[in-house]
Protein backbone atom coordinates (compact mmCIF):
# COMPACT_ATOMS: atom_id res chain seq x y z
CA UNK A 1 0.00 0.00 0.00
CA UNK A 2 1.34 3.44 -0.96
CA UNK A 3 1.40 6.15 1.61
CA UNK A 4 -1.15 7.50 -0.58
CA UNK A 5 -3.73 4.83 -0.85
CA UNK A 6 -4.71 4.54 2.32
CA UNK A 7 -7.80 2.18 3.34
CA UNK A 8 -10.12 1.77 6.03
CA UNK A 9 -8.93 3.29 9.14
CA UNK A 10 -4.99 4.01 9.77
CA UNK A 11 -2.81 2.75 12.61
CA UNK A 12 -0.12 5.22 14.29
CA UNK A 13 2.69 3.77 11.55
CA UNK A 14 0.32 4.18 8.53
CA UNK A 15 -1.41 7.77 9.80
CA UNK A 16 2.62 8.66 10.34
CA UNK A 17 3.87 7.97 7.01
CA UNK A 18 0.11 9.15 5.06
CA UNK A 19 1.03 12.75 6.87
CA UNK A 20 4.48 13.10 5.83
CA UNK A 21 3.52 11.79 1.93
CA UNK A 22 0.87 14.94 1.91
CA UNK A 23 3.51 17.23 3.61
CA UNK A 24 6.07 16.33 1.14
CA UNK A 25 3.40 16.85 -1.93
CA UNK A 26 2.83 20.34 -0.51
CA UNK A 27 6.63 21.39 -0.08
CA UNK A 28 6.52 24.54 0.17
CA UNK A 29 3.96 25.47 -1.61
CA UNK A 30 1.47 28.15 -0.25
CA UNK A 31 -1.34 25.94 1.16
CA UNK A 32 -4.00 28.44 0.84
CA UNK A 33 -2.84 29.03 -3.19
CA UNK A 34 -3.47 25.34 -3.70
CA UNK A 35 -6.90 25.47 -1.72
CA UNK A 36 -7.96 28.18 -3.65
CA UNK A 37 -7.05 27.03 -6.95
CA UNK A 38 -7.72 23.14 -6.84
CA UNK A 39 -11.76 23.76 -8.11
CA UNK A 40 -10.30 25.53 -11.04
CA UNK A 41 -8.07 23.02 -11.89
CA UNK A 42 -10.76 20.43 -11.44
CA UNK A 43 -13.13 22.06 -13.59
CA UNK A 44 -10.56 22.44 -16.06
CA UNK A 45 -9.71 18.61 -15.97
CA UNK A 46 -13.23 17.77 -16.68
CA UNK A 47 -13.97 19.97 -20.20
CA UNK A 48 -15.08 17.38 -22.67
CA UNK A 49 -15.02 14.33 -20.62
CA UNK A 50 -17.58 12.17 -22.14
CA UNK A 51 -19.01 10.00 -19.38
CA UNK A 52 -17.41 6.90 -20.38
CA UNK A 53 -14.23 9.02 -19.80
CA UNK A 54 -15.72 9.86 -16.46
CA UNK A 55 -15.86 6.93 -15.25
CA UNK A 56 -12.55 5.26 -16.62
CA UNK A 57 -10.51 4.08 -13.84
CA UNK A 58 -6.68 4.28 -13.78
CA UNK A 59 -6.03 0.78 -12.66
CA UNK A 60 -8.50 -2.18 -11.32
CA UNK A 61 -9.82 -1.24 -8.03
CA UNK A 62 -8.90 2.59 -8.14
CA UNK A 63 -11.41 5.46 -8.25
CA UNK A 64 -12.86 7.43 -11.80
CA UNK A 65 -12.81 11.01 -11.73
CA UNK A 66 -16.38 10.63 -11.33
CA UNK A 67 -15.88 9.21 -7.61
CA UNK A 68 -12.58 11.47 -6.89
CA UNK A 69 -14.49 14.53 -7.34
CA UNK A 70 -17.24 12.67 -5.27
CA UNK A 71 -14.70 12.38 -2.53
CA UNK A 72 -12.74 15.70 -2.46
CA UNK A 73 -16.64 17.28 -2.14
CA UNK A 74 -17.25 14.80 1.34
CA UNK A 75 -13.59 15.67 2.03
CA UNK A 76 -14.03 18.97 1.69
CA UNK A 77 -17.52 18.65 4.14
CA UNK A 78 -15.44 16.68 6.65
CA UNK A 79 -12.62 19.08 6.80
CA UNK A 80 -15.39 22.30 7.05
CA UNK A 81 -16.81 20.61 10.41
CA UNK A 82 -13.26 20.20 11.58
CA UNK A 83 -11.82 24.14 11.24
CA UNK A 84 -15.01 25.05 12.71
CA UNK A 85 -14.44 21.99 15.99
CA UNK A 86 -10.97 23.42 16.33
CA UNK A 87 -11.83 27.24 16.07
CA UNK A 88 -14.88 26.96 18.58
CA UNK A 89 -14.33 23.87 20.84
CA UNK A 90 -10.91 22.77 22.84
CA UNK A 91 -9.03 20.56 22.24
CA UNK A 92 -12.00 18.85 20.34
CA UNK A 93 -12.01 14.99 19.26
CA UNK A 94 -11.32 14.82 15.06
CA UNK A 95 -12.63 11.59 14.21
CA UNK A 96 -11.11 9.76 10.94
CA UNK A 97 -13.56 8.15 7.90
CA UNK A 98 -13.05 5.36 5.83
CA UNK A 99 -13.16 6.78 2.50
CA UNK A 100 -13.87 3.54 0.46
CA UNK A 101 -16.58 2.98 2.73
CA UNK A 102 -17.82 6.70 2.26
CA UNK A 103 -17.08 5.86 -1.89
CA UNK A 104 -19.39 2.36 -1.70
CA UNK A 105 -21.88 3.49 0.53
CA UNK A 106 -22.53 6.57 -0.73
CA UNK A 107 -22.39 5.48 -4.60
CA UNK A 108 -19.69 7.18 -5.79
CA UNK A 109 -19.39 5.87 -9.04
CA UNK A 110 -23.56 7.19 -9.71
CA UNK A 111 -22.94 10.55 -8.52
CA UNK A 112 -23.25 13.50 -10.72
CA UNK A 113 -19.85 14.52 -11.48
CA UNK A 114 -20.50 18.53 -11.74
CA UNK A 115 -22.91 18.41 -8.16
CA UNK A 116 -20.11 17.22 -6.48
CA UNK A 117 -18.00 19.74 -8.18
CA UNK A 118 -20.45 22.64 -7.44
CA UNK A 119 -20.82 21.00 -4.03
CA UNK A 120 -16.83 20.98 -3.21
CA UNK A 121 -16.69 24.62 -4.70
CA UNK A 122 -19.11 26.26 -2.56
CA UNK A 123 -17.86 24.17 0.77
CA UNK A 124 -14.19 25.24 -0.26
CA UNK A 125 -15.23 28.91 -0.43
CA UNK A 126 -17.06 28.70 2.98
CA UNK A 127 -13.73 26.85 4.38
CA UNK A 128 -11.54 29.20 2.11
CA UNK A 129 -12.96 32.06 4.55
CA UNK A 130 -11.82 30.55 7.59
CA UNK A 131 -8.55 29.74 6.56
CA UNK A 132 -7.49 33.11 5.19
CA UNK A 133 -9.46 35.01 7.91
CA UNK A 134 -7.66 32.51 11.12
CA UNK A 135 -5.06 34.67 12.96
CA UNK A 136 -1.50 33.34 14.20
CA UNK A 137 -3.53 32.26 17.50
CA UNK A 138 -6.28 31.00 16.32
CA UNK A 139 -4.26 28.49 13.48
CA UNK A 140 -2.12 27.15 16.48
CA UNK A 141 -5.55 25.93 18.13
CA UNK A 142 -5.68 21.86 18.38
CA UNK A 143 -7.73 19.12 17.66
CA UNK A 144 -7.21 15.32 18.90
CA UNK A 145 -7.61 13.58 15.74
CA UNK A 146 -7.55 10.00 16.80
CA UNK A 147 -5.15 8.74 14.36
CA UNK A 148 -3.33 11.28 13.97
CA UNK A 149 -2.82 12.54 17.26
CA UNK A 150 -2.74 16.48 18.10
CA UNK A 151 -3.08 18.34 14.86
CA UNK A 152 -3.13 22.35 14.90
CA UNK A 153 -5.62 24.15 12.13
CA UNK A 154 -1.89 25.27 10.79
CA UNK A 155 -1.21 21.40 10.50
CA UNK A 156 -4.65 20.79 9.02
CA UNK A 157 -4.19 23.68 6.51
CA UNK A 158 -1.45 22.27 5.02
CA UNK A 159 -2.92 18.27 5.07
CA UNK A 160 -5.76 19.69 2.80
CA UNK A 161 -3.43 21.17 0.52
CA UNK A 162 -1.40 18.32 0.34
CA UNK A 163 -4.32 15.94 -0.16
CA UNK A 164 -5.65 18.46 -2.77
CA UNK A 165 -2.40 17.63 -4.36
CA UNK A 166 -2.54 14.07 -4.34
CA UNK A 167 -5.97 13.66 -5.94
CA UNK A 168 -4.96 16.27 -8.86
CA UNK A 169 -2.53 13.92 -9.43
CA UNK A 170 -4.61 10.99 -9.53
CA UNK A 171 -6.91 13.07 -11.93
CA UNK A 172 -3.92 13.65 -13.91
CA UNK A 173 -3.19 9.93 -14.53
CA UNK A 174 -6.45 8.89 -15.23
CA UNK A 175 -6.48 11.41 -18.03
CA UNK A 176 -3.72 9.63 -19.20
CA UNK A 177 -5.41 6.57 -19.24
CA UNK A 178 -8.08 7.94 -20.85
CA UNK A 179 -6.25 9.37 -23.56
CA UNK A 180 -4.61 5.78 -24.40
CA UNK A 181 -7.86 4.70 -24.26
């Protein structure tokens, strides 16, 4: 399993190396930049798509743009109700999701590809607001997420961006499968 490609829920080894693979992705990139520009990007990605294209996957058992899109919109939810835990609560519990479970449960692979997109937009903007808007004080507020341990909105900021990151990259090589295709 690649740092990346993590499934079901992580133990402290797993959640340890999954943080540093996002962290590395982001470099040092401005977090916020890459927040603010992923839905662009995405939209971009998906001009002309057909919906066979939409659904292509990169490999057996990976995700179609379709679900990805799917995902980074529950993501996106997920990560709204945690800035707003940190900022208002202390110290509040962060509990983790399974994503495949989220992606079979929730039926992915049906949803309509520019909802989620529309849906992941506005959520980003909402998020977007809190992020650029946090002072120094209020990003080094904590959450206990439960895999990852203690994890300051500063910390959080820049495991979004990373995870942004990752899944424009997955886009990115399912394109190229679906160009070969």
């Amino acid at each position: 399993m690649s740092e990346l490609s993590a499934s079901g829920f992580l133990n402290p080894e797993q959640a340890q190396a999954y943080t540093a693979a996002l962290l590395h992705l982001l470099g040092t990139q401005n977090p916020l930049h890459v927040l603010r520009e992923t839905p662009t990007t995405i939209e971009r990605g998906l001009e002309r798509l057909t919906p066979a294209q939409l659904d292509a996957r990169e490999a057996p058992g990976k995700w179609s743009t379709r679900m990805v899109v799917a995902h980074l919109a529950d993501s996106e939810l997920v990560g709204g109700l945690r800035i707003r835990m940190v900022l208002a609560h202390e110290r509040p519990p962060l509990a983790p999701y399974d994503q495949d479970l989220w992606a079979d449960r929730l039926h992915y692979e049906r949803a309509d590809v520019r909802e989620s997109l529309d849906r992941f937009s506005a959520l980003r903007r909402s998020n977007l607001r809190l992020w650029s808007s946090a002072s120094p004080t209020e990003l080094s507020r904590v959450g206990m997420h439960s895999e990852r341990g203690e994890e300051s909105l500063e910390q959080m900021l820049k495991l979004y961006a990373g995870h942004d990151l990752a899944h424009l990259h997955q886009l990115a090589r399912i394109r190229i499968v679906v160009a070969g295709q």
